[in-house]
Protein backbone atom coordinates (compact mmCIF):
# COMPACT_ATOMS: atom_id res chain seq x y z
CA UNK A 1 86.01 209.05 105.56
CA UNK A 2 87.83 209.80 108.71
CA UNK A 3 88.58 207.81 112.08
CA UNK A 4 86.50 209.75 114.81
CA UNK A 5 88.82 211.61 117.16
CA UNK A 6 86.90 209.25 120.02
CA UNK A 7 87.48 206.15 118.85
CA UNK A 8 89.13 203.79 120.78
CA UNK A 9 91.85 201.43 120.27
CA UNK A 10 89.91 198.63 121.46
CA UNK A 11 86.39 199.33 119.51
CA UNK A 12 88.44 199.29 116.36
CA UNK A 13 89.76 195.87 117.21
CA UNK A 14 86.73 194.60 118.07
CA UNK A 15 84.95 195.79 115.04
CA UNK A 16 88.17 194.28 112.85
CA UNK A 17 90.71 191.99 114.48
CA UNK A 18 92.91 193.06 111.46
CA UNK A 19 92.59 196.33 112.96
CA UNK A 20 95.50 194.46 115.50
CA UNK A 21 97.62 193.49 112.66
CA UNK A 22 98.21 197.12 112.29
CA UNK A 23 98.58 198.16 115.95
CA UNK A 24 100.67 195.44 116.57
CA UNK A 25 103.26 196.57 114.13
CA UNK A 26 103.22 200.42 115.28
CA UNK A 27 103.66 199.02 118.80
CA UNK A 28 100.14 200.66 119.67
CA UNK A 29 98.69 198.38 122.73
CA UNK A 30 95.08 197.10 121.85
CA UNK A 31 94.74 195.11 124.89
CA UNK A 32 95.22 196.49 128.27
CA UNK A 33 95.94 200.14 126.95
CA UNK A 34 93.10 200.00 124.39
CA UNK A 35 90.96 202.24 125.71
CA UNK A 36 92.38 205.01 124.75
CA UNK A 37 91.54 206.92 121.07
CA UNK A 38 93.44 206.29 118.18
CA UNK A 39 94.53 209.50 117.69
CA UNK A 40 96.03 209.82 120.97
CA UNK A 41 97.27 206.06 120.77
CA UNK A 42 99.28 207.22 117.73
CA UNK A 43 100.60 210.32 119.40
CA UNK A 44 102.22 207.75 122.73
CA UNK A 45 103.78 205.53 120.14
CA UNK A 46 105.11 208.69 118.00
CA UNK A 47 103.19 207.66 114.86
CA UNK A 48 101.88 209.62 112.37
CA UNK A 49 98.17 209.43 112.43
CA UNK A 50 97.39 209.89 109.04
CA UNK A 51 98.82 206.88 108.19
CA UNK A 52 97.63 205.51 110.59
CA UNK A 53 94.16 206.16 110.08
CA UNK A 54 94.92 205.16 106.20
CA UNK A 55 95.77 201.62 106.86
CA UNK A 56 92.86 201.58 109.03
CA UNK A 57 90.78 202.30 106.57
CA UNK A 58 91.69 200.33 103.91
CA UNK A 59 91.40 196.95 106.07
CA UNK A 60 87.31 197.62 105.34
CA UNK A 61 87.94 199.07 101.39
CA UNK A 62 85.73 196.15 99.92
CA UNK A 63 82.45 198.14 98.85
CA UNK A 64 79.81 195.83 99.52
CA UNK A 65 76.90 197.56 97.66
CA UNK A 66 79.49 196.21 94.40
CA UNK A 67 78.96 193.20 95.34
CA UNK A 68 75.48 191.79 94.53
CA UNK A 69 75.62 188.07 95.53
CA UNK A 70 72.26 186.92 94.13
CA UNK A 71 73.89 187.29 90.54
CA UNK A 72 76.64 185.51 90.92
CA UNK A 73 77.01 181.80 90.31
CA UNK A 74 77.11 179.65 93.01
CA UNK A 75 80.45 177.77 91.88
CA UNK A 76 81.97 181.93 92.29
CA UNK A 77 80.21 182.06 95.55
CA UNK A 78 81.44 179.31 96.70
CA UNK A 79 85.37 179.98 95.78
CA UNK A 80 84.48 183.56 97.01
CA UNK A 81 83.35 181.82 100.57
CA UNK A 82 86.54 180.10 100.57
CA UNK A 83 89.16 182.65 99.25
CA UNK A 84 87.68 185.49 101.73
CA UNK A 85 85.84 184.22 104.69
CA UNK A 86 87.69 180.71 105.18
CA UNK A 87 91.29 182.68 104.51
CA UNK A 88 90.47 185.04 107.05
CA UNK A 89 88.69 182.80 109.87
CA UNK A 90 91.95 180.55 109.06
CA UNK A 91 94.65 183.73 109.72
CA UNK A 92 92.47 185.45 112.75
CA UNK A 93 91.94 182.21 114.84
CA UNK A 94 95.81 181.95 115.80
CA UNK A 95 95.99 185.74 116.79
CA UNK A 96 92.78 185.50 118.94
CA UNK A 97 93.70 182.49 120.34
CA UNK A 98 97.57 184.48 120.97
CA UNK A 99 96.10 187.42 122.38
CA UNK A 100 93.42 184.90 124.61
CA UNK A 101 96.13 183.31 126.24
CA UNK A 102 98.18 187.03 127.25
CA UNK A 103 94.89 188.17 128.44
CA UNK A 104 94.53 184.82 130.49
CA UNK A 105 98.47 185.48 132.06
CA UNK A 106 97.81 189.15 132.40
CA UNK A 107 94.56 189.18 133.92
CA UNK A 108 93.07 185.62 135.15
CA UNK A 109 94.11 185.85 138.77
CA UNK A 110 91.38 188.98 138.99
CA UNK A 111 89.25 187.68 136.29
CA UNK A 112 89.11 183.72 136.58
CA UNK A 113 86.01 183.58 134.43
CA UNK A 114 88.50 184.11 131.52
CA UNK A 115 90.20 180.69 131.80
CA UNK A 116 86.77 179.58 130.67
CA UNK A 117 86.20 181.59 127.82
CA UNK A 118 89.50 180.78 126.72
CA UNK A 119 88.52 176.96 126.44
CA UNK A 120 85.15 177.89 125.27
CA UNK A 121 86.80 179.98 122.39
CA UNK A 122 89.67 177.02 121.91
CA UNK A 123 86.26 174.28 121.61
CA UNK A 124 84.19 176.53 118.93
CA UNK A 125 87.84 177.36 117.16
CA UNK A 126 88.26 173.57 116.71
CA UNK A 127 84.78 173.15 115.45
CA UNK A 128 84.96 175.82 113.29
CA UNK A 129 87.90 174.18 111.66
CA UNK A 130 85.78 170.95 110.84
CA UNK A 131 83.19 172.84 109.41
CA UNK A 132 84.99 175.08 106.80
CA UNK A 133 86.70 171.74 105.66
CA UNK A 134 83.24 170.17 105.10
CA UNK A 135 82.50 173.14 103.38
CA UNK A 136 85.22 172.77 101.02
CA UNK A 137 86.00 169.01 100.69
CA UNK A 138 82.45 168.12 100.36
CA UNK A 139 79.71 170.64 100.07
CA UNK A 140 81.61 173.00 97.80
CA UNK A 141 82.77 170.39 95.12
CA UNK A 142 79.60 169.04 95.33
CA UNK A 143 77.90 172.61 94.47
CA UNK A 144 80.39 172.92 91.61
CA UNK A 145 79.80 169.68 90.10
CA UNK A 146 75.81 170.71 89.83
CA UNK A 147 77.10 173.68 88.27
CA UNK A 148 79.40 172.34 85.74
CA UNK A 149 76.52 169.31 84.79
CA UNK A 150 74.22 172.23 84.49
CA UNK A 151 76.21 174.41 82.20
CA UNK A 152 77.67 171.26 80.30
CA UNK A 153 73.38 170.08 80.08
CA UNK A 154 75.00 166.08 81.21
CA UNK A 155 73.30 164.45 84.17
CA UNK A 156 74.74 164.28 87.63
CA UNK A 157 75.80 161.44 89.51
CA UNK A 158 74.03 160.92 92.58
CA UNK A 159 76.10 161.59 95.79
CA UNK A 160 77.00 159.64 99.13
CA UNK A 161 74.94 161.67 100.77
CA UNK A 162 72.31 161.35 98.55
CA UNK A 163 70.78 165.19 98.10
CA UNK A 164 72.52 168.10 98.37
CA UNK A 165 70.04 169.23 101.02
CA UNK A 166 71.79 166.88 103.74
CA UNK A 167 75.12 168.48 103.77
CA UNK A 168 73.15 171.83 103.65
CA UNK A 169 71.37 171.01 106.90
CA UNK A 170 74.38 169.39 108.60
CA UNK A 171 76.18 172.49 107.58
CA UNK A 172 73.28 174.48 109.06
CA UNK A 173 73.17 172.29 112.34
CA UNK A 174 76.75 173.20 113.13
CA UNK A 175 76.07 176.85 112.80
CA UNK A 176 73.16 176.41 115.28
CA UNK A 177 75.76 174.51 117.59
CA UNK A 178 78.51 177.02 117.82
């Protein structure tokens, strides 16, 4: 697979925000000079394309037709929930809410409507945080308990929340929120 030659800078950012990671450190502007192609990005910043385009490309080198997630247990699914999604929600928050706050200083005074999305971004970041911690403090142990009691054929204690449906819905109710 190759990068198209029209590409921009800024689609593959938006596509991947660890697409920036790898801008970033070639000097490559994503922001204000991202729309531009990647080919001729690399070319302004003297950088070799190919390689480039290769750490591009391996940012998305998870095959998802390998991964069938209705076989897997949901004590793996769970962990896998935490180790992939959580990690990365957890890393890209701080760079979007970096690169937020340089557009705000760069381009507010002709765009003032981005000093809202900023704080609208900042609210649903915090939120975000409280959710993937319910996730993994309480739904997520929970999940692995019925697992375990399952495998081990013992009974389960019943929870403070008394069904597993009502952290499922609360869970659910905060997606609908954000």
């Amino acid at each position: 697979m190759k990068i198209q030659d029209t590409r921009t800078v800024a689609e593959m950012v938006t596509e991947n925000i660890s697409a920036a990671h790898i801008f970033k450190k070639y000097g490559i502007d994503f922001c204000c000079g991202g729309g531009i192609s990647i080919k001729r990005a690399a070319e302004k910043a003297n950088v070799n394309f190919n390689i480039l385009e290769k750490e591009l490309l391996a940012i998305n080198n998870i095959k998802p037709e390998a991964q069938n997630f209705n076989s897997w247990s949901l004590d793996l699914l769970a962990d896998h929930i935490v180790n992939v999604h959580h990690n990365y929600i957890e890393e890209s928050i701080p760079l979007i809410v970096q690169y937020a706050s340089r557009v705000v200083q760069v381009h507010s005074s002709d765009y003032p409507e981005l000093i809202q999305i900023q704080r609208l971004f900042s609210e649903v970041a915090v939120d975000l945080g409280g959710h993937l911690k319910k996730e993994e403090l309480i739904l997520f142990p929970f999940i692995k308990k019925m697992v375990k009691a399952k495998k081990d054929g013992t009974s389960l204690e019943k929870p403070g929340f008394d069904t597993v449906d009502n952290p499922i819905r609360m869970m659910e109710a905060d997606h609908e929120e954000a």
